[in-house]
Protein backbone atom coordinates (compact mmCIF):
# COMPACT_ATOMS: atom_id res chain seq x y z
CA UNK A 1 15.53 -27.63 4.10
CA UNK A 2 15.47 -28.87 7.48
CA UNK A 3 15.23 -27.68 11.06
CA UNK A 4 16.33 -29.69 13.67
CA UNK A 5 15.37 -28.40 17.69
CA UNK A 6 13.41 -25.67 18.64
CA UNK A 7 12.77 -22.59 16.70
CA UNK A 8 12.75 -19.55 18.70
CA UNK A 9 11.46 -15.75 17.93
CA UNK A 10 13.61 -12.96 18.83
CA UNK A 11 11.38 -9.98 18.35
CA UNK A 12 13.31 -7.50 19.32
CA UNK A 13 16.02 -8.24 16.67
CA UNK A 14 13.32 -8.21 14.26
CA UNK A 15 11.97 -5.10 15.38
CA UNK A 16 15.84 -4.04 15.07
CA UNK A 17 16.32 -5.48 11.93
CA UNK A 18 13.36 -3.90 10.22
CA UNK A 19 13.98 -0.12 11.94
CA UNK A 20 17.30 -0.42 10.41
CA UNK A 21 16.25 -1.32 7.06
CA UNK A 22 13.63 1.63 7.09
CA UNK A 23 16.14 4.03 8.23
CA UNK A 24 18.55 2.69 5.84
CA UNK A 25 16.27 3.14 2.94
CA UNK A 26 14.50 6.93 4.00
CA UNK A 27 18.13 7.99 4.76
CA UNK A 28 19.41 6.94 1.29
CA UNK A 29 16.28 9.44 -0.32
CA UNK A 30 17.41 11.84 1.72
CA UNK A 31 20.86 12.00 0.87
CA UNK A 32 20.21 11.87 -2.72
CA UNK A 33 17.36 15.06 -2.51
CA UNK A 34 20.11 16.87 -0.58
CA UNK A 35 22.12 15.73 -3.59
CA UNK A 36 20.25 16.93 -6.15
CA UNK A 37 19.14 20.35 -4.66
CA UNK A 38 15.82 18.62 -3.73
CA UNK A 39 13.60 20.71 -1.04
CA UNK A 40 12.24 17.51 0.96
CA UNK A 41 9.22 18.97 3.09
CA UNK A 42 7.58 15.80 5.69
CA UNK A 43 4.09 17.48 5.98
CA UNK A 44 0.27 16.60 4.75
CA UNK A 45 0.01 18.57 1.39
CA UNK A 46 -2.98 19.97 -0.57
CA UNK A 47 -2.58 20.95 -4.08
CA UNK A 48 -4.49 23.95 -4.18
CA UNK A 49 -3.50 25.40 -8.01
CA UNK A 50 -1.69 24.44 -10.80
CA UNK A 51 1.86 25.37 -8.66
CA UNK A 52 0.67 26.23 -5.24
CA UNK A 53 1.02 23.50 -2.30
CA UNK A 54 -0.71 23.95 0.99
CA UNK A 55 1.62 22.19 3.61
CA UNK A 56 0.59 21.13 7.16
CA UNK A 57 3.93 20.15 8.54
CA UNK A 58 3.46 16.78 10.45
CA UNK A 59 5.71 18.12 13.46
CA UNK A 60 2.37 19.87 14.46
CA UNK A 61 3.77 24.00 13.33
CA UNK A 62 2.35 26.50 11.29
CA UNK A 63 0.36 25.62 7.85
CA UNK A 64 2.38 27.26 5.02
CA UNK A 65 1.98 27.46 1.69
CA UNK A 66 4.57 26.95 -1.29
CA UNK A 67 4.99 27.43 -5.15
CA UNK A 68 6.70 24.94 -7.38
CA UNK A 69 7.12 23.88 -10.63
CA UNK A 70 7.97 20.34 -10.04
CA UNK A 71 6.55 18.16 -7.31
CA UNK A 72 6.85 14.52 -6.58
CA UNK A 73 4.01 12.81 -4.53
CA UNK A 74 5.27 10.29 -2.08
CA UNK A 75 2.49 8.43 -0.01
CA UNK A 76 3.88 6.34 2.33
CA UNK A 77 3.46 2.73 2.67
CA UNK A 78 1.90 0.34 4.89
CA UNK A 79 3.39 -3.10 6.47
CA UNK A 80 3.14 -5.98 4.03
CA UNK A 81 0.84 -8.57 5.66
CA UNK A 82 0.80 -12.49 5.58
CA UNK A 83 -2.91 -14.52 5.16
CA UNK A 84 -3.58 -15.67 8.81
CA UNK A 85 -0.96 -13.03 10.51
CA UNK A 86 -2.58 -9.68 10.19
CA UNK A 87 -3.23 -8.85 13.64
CA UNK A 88 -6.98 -9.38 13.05
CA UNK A 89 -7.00 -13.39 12.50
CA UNK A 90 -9.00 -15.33 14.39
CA UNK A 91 -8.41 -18.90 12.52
CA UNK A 92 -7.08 -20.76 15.87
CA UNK A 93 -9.47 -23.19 16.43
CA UNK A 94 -11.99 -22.56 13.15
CA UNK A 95 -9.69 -22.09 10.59
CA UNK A 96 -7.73 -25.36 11.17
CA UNK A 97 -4.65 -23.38 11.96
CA UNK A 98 -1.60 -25.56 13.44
CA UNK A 99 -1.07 -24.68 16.91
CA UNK A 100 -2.90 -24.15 19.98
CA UNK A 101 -4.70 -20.68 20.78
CA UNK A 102 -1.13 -19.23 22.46
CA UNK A 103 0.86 -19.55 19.52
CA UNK A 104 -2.04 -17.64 17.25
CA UNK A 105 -1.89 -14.71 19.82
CA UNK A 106 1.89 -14.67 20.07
CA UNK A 107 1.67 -15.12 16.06
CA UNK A 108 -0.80 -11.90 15.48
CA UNK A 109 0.85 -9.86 18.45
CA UNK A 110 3.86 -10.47 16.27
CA UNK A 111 2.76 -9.65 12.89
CA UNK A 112 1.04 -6.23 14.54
CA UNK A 113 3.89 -5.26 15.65
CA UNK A 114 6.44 -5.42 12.99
């Protein structure tokens, strides 16, 4: 591979790109609970018996509670980071990093973001 010229970083299409891909992906699980007859409650949950759920909806209303026989635990995820471009970094100058101090903050700023 090659690259010949600058290199540029369009964040904004890459903020694009990955809100699209997220929204892609939660939208397919969706369709395929509303499928399936699958309840899909977006809340904080406490297991609080063998088939009773505590839920604390994460639109802020009222605590309820729920019985089921069958529930699936989803936890979330968190952003995949890259050595060097976790927002926290501080290799500029110490850690023999290529670039000058600019390009690390542009770099981290970045990597927070997406």
């Amino acid at each position: 591979m090659e690259i010949k010229g600058s290199v540029e970083m369009n964040v904004t299409q890459m903020q694009a790109a990955k809100t699209k891909a997220v929204k892609g992906l939660t939208g397919g699980i969706e369709q395929l609970f509303k499928k399936n007859k699958v309840d899909y409650i977006k809340a904080h949950a406490t297991i609080k018996g063998k088939n009773d759920i505590e839920l604390s909806p994460i639109d802020g209303s009222a605590k309820s509670t729920i019985n089921s026989t069958n529930i699936i635990i989803a936890t979330g995820s968190v952003p995949a980071t890259l050595p060097g471009l976790d927002g926290t970094s501080r290799a500029g100058k110490e850690g023999g990093q290529r670039g000058g101090d600019e390009h690390r903050i542009e770099s981290d700023w970045m990597a927070a973001r997406l």
